[in-house]
Protein backbone atom coordinates (compact mmCIF):
# COMPACT_ATOMS: atom_id res chain seq x y z
CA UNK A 1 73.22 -184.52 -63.96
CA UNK A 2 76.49 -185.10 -62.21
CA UNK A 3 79.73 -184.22 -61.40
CA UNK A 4 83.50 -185.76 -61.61
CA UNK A 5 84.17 -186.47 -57.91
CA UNK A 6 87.51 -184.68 -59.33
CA UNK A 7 86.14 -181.10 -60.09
CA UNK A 8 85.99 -180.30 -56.32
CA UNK A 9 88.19 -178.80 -54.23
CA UNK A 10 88.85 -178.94 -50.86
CA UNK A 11 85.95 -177.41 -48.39
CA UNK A 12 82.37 -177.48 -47.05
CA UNK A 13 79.80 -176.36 -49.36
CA UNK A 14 75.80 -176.37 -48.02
CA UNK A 15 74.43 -175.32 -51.43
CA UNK A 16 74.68 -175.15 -55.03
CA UNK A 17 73.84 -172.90 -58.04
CA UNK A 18 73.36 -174.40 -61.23
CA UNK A 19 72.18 -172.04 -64.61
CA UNK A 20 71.73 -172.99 -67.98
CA UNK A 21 72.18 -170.66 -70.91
CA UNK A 22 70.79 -170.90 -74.75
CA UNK A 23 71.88 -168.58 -77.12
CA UNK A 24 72.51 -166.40 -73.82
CA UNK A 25 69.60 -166.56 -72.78
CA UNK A 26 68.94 -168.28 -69.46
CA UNK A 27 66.80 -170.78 -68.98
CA UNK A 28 67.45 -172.42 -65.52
CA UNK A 29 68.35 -171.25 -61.75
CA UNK A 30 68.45 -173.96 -59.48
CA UNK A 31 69.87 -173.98 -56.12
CA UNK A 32 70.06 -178.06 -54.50
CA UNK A 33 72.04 -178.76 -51.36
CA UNK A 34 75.20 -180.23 -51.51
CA UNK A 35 74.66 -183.55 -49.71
CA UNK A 36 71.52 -184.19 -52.20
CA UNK A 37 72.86 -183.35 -55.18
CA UNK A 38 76.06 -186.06 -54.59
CA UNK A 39 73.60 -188.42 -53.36
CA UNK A 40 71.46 -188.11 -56.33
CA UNK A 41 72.17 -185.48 -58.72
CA UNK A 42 68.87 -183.60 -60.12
CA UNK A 43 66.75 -183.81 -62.99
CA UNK A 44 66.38 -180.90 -65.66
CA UNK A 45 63.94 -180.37 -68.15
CA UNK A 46 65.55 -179.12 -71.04
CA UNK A 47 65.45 -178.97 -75.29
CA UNK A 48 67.74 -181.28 -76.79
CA UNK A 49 71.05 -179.28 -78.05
CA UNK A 50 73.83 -177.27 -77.65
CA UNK A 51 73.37 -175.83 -73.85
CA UNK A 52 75.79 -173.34 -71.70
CA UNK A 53 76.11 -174.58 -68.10
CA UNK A 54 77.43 -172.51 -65.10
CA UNK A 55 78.03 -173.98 -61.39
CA UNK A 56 78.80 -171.69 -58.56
CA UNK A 57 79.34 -173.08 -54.92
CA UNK A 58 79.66 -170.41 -51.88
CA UNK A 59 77.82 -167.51 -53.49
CA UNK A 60 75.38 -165.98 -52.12
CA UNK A 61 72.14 -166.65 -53.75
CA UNK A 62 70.79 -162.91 -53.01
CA UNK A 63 73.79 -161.46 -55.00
CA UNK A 64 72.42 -163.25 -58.11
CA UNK A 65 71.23 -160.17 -59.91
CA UNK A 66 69.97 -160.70 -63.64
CA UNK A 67 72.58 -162.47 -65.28
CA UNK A 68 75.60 -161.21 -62.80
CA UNK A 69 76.90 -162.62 -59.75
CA UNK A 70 77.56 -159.40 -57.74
CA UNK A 71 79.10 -158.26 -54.92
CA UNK A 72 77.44 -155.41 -53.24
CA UNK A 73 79.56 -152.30 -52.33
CA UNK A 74 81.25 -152.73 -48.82
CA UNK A 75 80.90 -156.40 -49.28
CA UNK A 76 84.47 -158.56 -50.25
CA UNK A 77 84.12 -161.43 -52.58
CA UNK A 78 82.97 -164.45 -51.15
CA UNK A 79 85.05 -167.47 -50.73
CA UNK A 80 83.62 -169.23 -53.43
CA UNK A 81 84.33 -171.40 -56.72
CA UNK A 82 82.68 -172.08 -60.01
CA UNK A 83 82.76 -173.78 -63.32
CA UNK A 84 81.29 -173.59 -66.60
CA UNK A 85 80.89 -175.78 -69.81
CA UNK A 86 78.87 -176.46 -72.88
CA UNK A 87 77.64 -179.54 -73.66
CA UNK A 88 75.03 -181.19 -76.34
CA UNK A 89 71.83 -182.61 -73.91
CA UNK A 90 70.41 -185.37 -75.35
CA UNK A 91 67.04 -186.80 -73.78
CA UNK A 92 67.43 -189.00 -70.59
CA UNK A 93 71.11 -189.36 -70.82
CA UNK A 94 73.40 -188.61 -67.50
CA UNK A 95 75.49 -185.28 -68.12
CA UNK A 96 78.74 -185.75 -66.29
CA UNK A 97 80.42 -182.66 -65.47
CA UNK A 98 84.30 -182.69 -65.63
CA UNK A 99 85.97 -179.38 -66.24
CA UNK A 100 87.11 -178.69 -62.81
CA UNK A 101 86.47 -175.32 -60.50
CA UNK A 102 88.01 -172.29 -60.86
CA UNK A 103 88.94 -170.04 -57.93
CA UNK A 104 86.45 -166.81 -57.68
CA UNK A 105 88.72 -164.97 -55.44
CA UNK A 106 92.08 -164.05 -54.27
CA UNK A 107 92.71 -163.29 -50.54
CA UNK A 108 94.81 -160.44 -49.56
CA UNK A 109 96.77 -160.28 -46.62
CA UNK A 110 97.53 -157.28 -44.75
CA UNK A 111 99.97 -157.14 -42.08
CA UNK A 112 100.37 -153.64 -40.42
CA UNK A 113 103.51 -153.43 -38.13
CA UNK A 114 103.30 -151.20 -34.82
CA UNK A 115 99.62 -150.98 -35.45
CA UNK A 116 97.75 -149.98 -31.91
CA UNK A 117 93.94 -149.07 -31.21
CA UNK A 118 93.66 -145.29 -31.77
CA UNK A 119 95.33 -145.21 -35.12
CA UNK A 120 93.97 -142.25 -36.84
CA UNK A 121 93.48 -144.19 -40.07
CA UNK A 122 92.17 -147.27 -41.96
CA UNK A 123 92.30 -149.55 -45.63
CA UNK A 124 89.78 -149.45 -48.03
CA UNK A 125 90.29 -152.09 -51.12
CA UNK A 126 89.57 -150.45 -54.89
CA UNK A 127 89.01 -151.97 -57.80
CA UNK A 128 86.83 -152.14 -61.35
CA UNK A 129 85.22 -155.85 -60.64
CA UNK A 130 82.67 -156.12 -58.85
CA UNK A 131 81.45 -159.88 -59.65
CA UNK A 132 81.03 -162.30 -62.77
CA UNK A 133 79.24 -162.37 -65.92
CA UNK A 134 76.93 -165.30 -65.17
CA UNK A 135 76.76 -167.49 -68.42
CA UNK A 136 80.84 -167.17 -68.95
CA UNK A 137 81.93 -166.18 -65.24
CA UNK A 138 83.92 -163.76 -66.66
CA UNK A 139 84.63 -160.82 -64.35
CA UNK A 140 81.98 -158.22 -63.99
CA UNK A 141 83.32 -154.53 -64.33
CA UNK A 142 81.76 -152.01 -61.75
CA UNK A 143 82.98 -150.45 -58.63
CA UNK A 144 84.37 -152.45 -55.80
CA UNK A 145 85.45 -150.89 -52.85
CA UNK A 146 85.26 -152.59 -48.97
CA UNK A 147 87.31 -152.06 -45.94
CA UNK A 148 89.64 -155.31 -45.49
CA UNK A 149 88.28 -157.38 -42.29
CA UNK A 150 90.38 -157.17 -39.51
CA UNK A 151 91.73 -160.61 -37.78
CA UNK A 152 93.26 -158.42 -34.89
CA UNK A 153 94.18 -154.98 -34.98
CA UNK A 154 97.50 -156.02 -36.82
CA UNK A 155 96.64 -158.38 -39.22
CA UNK A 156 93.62 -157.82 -41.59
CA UNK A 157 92.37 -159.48 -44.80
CA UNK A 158 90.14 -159.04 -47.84
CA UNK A 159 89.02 -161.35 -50.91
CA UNK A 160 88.89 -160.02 -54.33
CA UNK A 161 87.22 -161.20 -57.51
CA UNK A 162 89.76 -161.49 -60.28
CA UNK A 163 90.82 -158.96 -62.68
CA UNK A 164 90.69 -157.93 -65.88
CA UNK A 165 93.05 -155.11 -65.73
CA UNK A 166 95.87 -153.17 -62.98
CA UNK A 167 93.00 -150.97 -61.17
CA UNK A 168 93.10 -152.93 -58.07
CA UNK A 169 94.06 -150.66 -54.84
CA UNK A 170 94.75 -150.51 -51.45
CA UNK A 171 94.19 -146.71 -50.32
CA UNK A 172 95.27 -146.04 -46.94
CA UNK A 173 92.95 -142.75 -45.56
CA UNK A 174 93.64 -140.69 -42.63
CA UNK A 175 90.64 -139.70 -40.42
CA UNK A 176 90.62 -135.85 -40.62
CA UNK A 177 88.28 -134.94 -37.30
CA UNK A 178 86.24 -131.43 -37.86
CA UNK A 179 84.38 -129.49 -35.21
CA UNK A 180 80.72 -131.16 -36.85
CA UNK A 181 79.90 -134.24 -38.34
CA UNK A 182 79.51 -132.71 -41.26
CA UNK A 183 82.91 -131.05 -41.63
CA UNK A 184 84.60 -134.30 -40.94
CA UNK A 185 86.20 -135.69 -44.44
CA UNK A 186 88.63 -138.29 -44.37
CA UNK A 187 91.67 -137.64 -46.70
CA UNK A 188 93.29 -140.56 -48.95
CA UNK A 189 96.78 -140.53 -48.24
CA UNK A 190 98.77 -142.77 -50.49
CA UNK A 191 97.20 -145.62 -52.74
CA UNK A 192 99.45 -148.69 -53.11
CA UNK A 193 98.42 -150.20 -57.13
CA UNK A 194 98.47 -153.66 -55.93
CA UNK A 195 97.04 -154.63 -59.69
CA UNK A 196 100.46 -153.08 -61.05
CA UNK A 197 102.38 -154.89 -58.79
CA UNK A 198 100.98 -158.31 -59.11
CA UNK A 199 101.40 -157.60 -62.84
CA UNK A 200 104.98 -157.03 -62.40
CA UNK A 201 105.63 -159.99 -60.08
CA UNK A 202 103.45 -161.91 -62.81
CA UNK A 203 100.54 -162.87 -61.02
CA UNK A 204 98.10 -164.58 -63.57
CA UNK A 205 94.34 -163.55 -62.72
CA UNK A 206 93.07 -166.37 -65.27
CA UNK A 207 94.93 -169.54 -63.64
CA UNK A 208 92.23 -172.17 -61.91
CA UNK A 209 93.16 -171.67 -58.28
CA UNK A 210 94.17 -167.49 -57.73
CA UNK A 211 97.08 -166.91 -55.84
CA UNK A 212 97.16 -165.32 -52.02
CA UNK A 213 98.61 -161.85 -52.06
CA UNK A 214 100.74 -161.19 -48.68
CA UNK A 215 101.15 -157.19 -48.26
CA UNK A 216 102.80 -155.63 -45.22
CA UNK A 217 103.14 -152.54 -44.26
CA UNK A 218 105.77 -150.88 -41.84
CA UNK A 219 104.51 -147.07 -41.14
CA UNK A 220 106.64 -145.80 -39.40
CA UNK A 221 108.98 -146.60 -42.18
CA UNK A 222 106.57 -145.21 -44.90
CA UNK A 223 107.60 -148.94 -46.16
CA UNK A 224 105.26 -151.70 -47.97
CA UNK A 225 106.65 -155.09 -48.91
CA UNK A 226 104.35 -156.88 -51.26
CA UNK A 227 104.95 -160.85 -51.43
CA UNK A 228 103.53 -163.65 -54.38
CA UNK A 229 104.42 -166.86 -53.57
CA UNK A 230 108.58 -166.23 -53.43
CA UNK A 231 108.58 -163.23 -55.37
CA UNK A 232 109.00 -159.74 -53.07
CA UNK A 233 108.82 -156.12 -53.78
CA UNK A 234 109.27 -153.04 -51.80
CA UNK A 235 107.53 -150.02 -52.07
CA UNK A 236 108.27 -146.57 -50.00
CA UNK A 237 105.44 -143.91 -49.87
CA UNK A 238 108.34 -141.62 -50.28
CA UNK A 239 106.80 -138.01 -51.09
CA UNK A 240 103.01 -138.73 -50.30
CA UNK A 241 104.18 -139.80 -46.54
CA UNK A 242 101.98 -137.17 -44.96
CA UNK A 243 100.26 -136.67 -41.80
């Protein structure tokens, strides 16, 4: 079996996942390096007819669970792409693969003006996917929730899988401090809907290759700008600016 040299994007990939599905049931997980498989492809057993293939580069192979790819809670999406197509396997004939990759995540910026160490609060990215539906790599619903990684103490980031609906969030949550650990309860001040927004500014979650998001937020201002591409909104906490 082999691919189009045209399905792949750009980037370094050590391994890949290959399933097949029948009737949705799966009959094959195989994981080949990279640099083998375009050397020589690989060899499959399988019944002649109608077969569901699935291709995932850059996911880890421990967050294969069942029939979902899944992305543990405080974990963000990894940076990875897939494919998948049906096709009628005939024996010893060369299956060429040619639908090309789709993006598996979006990246998020987050730009925080003013930001300093001792900041008495942090992110933490919300949402209702939490990976892909193996034989159709269509999202997964579940909880998703994972503190954006932070670049420098201004400038953070986080990948998300794509969605399916306008639950995605970026809560911002003050760290109350109580006189025992147990006291201690950090309070979520203001949620911005990022999944409304990007549905406003027309984002589309199904197109191959997903879209950065570029948020920023100015605190002091009680101000977020959201930017797609050239499309910009602003948002102002307004009311629910509260220490």
């Amino acid at each position: 079996m082999h691919f189009s040299s045209e399905v792949f994007p750009e980037g370094e990939w050590e391994t890949m996942q290959f399933f097949a599905y029948r009737n949705g049931v799966q009959e094959l997980h195989k994981t080949v390096t990279y640099d083998s498989y375009m050397e020589e492809g690989f060899d499959i057993s399988a019944v002649p007819g109608p077969v569901h293939f699935a291709g995932v580069f850059g996911w880890p192979e421990e967050w294969v669970i069942g029939d979902v790819l899944m992305i543990p809670v405080n974990e963000m999406c990894p940076e990875a792409w897939g494919f998948e197509e049906k096709v009628m396997v005939e024996e010893d004939v060369d299956i060429d693969f040619v639908e090309p990759l789709k993006k598996l995540y979006a990246t998020v910026y987050v730009d925080v003006v003013g930001r300093s160490d001792g900041y008495p609060w942090y992110f933490i990215m919300e949402g209702n996917v939490d990976g892909y539906k193996l034989a159709t790599l269509e999202p997964h619903l579940g909880d998703f929730s994972v503190a954006p990684t932070e670049i420098d103490i201004q400038h953070l980031y986080c990948r998300v899988p794509r969605q399916v609906d306008e639950s995605l969030g970026l809560s911002l949550y003050v760290i109350n401090e109580g006189t025992k650990a147990v006291e201690r309860e950090d309070r979520k001040q203001y949620t911005l809907s990022i999944g409304e927004i990007a549905a406003e500014g027309g984002y589309d979650w199904n197109a191959l290759a997903l879209d950065d998001i570029h948020v920023t937020l100015d605190y002091a201002a009680a101000r977020f700008e959201i930017r797609i591409n050239d499309w910009t909104k602003v948002v102002m906490m307004n009311g629910q600016y509260k220490i």
